[in-house]
PDB file of N, CA and C in Angstrom:
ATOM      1  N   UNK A   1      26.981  -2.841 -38.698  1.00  0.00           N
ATOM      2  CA  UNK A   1      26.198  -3.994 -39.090  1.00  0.00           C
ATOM      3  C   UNK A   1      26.167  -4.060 -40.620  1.00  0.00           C
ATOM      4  N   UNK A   2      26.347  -5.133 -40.910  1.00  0.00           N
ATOM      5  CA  UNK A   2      26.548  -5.205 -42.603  1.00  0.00           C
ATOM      6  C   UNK A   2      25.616  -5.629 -42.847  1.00  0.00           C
ATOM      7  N   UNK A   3      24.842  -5.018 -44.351  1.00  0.00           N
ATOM      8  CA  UNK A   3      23.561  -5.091 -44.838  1.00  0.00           C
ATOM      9  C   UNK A   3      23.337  -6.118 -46.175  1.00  0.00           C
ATOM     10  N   UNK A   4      22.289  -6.853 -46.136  1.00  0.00           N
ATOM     11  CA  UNK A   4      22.650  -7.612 -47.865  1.00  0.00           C
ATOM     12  C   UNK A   4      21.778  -7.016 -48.768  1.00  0.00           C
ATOM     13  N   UNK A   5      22.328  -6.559 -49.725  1.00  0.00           N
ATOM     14  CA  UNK A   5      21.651  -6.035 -51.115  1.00  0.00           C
ATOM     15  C   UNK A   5      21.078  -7.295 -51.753  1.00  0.00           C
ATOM     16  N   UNK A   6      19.544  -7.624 -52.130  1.00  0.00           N
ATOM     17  CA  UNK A   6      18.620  -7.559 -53.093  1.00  0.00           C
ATOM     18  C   UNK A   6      18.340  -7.638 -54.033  1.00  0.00           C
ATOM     19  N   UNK A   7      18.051  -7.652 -54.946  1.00  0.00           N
ATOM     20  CA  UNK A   7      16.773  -7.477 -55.998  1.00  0.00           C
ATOM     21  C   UNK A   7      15.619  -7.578 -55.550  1.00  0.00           C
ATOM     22  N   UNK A   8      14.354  -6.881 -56.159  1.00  0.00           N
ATOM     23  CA  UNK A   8      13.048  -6.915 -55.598  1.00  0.00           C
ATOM     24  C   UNK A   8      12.515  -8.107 -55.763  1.00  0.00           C
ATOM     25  N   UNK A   9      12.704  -8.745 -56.716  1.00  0.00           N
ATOM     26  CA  UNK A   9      11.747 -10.079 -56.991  1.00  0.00           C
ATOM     27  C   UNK A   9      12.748 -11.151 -56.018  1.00  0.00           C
ATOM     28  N   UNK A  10      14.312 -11.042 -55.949  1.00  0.00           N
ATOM     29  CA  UNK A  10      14.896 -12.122 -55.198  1.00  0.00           C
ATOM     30  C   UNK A  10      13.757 -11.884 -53.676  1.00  0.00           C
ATOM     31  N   UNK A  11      14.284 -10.956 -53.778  1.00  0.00           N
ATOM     32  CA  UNK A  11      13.364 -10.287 -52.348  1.00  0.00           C
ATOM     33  C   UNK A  11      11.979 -10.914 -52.280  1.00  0.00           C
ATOM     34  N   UNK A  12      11.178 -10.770 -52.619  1.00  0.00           N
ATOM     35  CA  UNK A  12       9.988 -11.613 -52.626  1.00  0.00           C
ATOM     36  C   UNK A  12       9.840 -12.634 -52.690  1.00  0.00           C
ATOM     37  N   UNK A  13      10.786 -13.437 -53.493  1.00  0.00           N
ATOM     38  CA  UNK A  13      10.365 -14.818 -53.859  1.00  0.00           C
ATOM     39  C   UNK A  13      11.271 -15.453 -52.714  1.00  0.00           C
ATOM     40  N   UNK A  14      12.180 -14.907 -51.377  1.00  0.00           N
ATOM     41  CA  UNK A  14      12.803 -15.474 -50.406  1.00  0.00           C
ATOM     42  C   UNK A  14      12.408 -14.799 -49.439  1.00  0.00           C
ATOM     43  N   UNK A  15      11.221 -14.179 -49.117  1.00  0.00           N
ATOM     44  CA  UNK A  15      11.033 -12.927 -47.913  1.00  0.00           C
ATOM     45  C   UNK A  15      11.059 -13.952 -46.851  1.00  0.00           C
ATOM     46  N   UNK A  16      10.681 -14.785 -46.700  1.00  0.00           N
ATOM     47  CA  UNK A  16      10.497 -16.128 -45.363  1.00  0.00           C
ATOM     48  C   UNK A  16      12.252 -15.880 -45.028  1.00  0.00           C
ATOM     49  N   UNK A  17      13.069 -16.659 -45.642  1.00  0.00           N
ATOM     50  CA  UNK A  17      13.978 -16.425 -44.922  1.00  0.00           C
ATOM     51  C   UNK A  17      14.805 -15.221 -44.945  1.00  0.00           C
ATOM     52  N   UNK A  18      14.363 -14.040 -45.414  1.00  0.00           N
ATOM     53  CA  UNK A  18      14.667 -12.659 -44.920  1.00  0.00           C
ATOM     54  C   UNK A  18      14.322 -12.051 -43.504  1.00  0.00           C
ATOM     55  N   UNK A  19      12.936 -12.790 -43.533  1.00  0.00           N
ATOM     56  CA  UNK A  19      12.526 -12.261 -42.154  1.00  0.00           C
ATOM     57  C   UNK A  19      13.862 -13.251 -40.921  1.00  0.00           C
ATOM     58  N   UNK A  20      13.995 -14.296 -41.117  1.00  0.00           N
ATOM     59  CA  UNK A  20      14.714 -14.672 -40.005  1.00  0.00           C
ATOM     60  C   UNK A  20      15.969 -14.484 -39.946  1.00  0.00           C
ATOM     61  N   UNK A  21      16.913 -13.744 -41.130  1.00  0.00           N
ATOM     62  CA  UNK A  21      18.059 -13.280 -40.508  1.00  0.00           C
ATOM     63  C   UNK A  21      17.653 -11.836 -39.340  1.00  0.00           C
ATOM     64  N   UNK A  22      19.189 -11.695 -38.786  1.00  0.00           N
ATOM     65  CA  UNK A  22      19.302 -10.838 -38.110  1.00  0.00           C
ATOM     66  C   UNK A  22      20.029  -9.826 -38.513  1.00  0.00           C
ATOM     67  N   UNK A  23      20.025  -9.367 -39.918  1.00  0.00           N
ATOM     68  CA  UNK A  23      20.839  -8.162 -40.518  1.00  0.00           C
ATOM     69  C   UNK A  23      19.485  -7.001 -41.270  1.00  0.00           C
ATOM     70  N   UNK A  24      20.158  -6.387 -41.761  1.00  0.00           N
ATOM     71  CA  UNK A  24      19.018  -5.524 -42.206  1.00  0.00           C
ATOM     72  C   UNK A  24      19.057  -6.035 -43.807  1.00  0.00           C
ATOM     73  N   UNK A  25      18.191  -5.694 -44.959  1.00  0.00           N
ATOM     74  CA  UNK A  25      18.422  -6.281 -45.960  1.00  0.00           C
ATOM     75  C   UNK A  25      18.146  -4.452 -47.502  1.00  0.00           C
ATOM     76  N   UNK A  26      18.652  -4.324 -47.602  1.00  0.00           N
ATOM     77  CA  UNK A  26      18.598  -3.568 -49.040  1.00  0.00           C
ATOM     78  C   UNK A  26      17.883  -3.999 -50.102  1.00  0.00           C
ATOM     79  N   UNK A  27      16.769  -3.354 -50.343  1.00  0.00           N
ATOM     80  CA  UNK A  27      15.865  -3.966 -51.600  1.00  0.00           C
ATOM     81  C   UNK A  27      16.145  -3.313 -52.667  1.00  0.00           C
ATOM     82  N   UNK A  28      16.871  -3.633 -53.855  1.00  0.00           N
ATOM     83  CA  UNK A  28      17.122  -2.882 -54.931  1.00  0.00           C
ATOM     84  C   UNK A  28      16.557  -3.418 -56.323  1.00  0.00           C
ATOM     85  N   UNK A  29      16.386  -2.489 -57.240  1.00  0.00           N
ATOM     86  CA  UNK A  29      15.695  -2.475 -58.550  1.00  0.00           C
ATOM     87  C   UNK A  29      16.460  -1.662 -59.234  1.00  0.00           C
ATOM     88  N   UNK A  30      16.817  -2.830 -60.111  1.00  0.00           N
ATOM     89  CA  UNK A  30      17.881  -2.071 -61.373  1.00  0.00           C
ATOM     90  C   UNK A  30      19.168  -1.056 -60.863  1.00  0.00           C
ATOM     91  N   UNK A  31      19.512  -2.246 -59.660  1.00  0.00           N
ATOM     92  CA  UNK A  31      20.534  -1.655 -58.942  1.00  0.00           C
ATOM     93  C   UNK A  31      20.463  -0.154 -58.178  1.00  0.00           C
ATOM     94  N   UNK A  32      19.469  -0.067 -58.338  1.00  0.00           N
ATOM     95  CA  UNK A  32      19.358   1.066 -57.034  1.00  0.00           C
ATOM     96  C   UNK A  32      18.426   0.664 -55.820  1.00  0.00           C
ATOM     97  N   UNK A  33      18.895   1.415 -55.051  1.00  0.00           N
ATOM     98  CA  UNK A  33      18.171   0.594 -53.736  1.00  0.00           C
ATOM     99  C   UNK A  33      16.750   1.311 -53.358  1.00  0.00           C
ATOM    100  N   UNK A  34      15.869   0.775 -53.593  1.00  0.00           N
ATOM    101  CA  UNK A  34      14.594   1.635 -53.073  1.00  0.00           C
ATOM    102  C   UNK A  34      13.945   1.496 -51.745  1.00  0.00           C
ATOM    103  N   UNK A  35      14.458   0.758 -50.699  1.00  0.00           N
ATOM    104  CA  UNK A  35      14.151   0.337 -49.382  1.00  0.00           C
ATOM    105  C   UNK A  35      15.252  -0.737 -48.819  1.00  0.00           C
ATOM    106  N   UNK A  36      14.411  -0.915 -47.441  1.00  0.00           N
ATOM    107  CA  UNK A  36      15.272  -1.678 -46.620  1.00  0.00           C
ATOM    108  C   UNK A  36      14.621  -2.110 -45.494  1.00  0.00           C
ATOM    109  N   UNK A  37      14.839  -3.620 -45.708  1.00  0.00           N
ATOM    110  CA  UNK A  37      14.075  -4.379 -44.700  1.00  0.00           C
ATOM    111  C   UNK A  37      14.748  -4.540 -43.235  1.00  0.00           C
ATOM    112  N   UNK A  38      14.351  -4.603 -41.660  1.00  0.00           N
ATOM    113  CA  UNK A  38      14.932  -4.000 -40.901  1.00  0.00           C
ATOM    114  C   UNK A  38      14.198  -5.298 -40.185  1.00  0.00           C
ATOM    115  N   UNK A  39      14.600  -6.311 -39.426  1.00  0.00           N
ATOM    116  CA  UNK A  39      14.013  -7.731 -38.887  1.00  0.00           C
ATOM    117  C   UNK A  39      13.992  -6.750 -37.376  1.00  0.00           C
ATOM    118  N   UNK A  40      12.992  -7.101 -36.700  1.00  0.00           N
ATOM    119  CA  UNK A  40      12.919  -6.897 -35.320  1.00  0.00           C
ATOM    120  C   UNK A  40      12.478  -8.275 -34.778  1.00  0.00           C
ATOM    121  N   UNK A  41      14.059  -8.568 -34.190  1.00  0.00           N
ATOM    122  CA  UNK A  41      13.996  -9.513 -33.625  1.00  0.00           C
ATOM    123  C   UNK A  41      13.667  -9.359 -32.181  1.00  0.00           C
ATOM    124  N   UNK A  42      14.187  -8.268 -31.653  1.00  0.00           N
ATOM    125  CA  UNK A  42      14.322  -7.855 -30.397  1.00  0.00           C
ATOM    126  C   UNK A  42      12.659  -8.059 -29.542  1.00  0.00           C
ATOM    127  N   UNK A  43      11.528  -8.163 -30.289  1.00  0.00           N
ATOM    128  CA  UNK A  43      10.308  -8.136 -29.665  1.00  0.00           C
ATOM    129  C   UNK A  43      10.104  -9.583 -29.601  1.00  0.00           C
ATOM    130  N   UNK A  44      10.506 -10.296 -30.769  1.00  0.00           N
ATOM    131  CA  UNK A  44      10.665 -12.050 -30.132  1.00  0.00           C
ATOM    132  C   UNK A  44      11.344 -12.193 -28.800  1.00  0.00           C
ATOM    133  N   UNK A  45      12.439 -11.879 -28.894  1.00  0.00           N
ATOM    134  CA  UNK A  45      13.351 -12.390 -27.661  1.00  0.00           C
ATOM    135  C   UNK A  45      12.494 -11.627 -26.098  1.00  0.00           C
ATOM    136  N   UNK A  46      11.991 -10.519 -26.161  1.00  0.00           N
ATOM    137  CA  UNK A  46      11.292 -10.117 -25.032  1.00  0.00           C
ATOM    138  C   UNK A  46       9.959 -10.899 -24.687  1.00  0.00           C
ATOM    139  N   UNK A  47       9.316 -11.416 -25.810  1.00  0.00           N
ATOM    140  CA  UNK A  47       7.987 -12.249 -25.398  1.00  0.00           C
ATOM    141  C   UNK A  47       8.645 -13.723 -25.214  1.00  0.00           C
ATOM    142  N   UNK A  48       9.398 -13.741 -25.642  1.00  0.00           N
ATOM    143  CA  UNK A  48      10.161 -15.452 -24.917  1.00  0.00           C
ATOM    144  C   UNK A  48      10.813 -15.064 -23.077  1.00  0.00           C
ATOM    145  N   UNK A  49      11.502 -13.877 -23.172  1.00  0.00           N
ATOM    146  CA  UNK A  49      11.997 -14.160 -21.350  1.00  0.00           C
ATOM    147  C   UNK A  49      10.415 -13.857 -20.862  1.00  0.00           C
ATOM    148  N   UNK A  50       9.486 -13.459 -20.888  1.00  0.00           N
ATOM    149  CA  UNK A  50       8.176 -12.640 -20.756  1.00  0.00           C
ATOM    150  C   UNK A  50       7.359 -14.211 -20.587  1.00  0.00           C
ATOM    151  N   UNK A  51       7.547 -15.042 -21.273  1.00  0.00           N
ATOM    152  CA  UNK A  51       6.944 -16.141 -21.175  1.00  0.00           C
ATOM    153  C   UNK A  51       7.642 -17.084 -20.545  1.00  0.00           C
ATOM    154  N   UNK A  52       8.836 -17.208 -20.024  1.00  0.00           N
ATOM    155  CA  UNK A  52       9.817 -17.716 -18.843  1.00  0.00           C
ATOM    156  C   UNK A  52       9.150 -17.258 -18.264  1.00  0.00           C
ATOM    157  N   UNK A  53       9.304 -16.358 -17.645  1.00  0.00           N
ATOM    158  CA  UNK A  53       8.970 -16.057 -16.605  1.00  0.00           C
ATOM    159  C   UNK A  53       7.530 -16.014 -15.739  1.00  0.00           C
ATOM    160  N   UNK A  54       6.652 -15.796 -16.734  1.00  0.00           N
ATOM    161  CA  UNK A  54       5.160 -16.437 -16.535  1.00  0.00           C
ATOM    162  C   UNK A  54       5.102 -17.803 -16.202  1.00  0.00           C
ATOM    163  N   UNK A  55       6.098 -18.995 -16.937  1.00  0.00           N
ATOM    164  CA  UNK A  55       6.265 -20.139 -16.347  1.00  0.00           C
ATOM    165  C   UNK A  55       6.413 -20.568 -15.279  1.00  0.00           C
ATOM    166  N   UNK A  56       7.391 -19.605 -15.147  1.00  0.00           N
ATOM    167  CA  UNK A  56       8.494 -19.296 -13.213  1.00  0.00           C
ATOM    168  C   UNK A  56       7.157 -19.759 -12.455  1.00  0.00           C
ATOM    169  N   UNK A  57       6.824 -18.668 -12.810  1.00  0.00           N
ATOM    170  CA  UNK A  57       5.886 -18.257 -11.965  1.00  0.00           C
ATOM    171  C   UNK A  57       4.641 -19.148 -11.439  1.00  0.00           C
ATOM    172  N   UNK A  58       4.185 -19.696 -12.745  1.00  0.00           N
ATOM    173  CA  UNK A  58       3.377 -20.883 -12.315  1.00  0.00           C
ATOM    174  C   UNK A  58       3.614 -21.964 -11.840  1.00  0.00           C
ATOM    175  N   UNK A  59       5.019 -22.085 -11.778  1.00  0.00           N
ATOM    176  CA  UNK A  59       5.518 -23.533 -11.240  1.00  0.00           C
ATOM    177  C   UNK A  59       5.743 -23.159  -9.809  1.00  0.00           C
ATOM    178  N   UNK A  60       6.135 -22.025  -9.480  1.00  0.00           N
ATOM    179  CA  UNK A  60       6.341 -21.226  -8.126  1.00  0.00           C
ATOM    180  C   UNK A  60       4.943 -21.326  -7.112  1.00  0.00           C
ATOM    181  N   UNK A  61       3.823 -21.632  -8.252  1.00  0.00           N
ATOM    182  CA  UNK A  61       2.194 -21.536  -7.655  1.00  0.00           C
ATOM    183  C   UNK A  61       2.027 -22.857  -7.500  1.00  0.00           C
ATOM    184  N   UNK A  62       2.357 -23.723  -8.405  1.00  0.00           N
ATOM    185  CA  UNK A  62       2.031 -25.093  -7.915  1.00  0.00           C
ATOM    186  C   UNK A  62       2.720 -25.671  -7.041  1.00  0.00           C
ATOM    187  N   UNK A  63       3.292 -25.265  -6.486  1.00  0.00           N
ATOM    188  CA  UNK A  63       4.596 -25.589  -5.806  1.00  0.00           C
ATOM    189  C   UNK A  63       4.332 -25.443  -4.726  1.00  0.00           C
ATOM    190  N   UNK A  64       3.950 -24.077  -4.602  1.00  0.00           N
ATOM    191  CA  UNK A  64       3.138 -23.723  -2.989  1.00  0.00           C
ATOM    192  C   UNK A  64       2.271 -24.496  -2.537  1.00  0.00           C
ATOM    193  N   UNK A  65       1.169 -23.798  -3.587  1.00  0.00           N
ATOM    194  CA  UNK A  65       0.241 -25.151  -2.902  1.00  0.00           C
ATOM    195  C   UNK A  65      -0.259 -26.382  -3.197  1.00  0.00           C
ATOM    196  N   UNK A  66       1.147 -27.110  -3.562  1.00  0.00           N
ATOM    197  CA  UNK A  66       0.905 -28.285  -3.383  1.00  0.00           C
ATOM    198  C   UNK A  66       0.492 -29.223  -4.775  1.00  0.00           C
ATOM    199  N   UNK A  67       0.536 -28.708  -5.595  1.00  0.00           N
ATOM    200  CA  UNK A  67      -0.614 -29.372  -6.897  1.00  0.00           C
ATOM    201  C   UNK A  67       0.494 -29.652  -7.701  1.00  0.00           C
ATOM    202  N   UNK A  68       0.093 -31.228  -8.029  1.00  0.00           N
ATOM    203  CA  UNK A  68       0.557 -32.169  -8.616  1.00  0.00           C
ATOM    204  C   UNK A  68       0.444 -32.204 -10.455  1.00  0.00           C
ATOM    205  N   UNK A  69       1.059 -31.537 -11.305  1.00  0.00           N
ATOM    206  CA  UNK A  69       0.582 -31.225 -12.518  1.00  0.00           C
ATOM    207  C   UNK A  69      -0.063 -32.370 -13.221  1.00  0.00           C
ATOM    208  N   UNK A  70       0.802 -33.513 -13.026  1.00  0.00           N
ATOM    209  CA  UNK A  70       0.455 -34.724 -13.412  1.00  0.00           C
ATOM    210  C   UNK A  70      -1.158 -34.714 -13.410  1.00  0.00           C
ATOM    211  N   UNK A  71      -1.433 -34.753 -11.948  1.00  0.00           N
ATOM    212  CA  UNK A  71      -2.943 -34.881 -11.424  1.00  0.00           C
ATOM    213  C   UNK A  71      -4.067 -34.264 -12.115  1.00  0.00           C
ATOM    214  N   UNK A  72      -3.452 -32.835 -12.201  1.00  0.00           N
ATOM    215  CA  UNK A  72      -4.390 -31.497 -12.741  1.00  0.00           C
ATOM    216  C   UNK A  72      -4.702 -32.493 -14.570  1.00  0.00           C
ATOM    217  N   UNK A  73      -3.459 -32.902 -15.423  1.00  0.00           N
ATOM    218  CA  UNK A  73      -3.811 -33.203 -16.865  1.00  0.00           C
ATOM    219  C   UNK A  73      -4.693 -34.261 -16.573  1.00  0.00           C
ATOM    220  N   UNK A  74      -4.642 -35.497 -15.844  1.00  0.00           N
ATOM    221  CA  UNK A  74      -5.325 -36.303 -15.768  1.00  0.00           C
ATOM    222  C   UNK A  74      -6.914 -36.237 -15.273  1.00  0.00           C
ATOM    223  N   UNK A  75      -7.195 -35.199 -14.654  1.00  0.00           N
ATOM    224  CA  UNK A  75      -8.036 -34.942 -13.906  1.00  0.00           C
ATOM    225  C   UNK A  75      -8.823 -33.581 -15.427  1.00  0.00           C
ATOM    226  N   UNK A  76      -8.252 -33.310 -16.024  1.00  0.00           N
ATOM    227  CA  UNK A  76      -8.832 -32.620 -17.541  1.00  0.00           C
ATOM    228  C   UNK A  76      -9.157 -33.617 -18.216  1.00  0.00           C
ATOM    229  N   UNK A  77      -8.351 -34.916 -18.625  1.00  0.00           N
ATOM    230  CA  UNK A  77      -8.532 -35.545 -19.542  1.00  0.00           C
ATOM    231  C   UNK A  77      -9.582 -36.326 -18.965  1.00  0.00           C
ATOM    232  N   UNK A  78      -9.982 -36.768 -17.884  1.00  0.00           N
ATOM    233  CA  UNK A  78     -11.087 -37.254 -17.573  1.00  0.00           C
ATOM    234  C   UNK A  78     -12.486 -36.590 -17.833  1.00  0.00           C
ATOM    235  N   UNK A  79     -12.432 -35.544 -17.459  1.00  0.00           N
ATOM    236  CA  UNK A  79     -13.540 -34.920 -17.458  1.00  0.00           C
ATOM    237  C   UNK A  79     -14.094 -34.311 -19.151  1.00  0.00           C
ATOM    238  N   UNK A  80     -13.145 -34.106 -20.249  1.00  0.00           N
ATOM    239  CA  UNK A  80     -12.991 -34.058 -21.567  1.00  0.00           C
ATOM    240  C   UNK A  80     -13.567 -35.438 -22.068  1.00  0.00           C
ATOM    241  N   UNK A  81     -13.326 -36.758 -21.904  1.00  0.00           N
ATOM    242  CA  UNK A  81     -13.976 -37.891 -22.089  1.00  0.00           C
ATOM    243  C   UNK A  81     -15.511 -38.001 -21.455  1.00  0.00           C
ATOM    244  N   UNK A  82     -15.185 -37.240 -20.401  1.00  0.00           N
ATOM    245  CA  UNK A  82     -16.707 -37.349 -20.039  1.00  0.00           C
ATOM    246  C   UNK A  82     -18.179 -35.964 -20.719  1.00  0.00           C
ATOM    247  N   UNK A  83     -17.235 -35.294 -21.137  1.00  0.00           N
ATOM    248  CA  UNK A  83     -18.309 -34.142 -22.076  1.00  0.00           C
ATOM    249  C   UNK A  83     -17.772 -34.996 -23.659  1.00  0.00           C
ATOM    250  N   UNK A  84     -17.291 -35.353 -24.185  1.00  0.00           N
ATOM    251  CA  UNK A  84     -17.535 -35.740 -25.329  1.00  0.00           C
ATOM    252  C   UNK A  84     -18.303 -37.188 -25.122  1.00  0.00           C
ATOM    253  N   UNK A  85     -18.909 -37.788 -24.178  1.00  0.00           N
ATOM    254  CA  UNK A  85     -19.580 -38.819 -24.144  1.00  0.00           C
ATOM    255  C   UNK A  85     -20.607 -38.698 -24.264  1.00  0.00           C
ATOM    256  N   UNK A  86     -21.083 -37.374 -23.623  1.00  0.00           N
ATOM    257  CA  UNK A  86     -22.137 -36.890 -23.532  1.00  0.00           C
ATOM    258  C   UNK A  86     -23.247 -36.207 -24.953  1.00  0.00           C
TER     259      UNK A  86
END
């Protein structure tokens, strides 16, 4: 995996899009490297299939028994108009 070398202040003043590559990054000062930034992407991508699948799952429930999602928002948004009326 190839790494990108740094400067500390480049480094700071671009850390946003450091965090979203997927390489590791070399932080150097006065050309020596004093760290290295290491993105863990891998815990995003597990709470995204993790949250598929919680979806699955709820659509698998409405499905069974019967419930109309449509119905369920409309049947919130009614009752939300009716406590803020209040």
């Amino acid at each position: 995996m190839e790494t990108t070398k740094v400067g500390i202040r480049e480094f700071r003043a671009g850390l946003s899009e450091f965090i979203a590559l997927n390489t590791p990054v070399a932080v150097t000062r006065h050309g020596q490297t004093v760290g290295y930034f290491i993105p863990a992407r891998g815990q995003n991508e597990a709470e995204l299939a993790a949250l598929k699948q919680a979806s699955q799952v709820l659509d698998d429930m409405l499905e069974k028994h019967t419930v109309d999602p449509e119905a369920v928002v409309a049947e919130f948004k009614q009752k939300r108009q009716k406590a803020r009326a209040q």
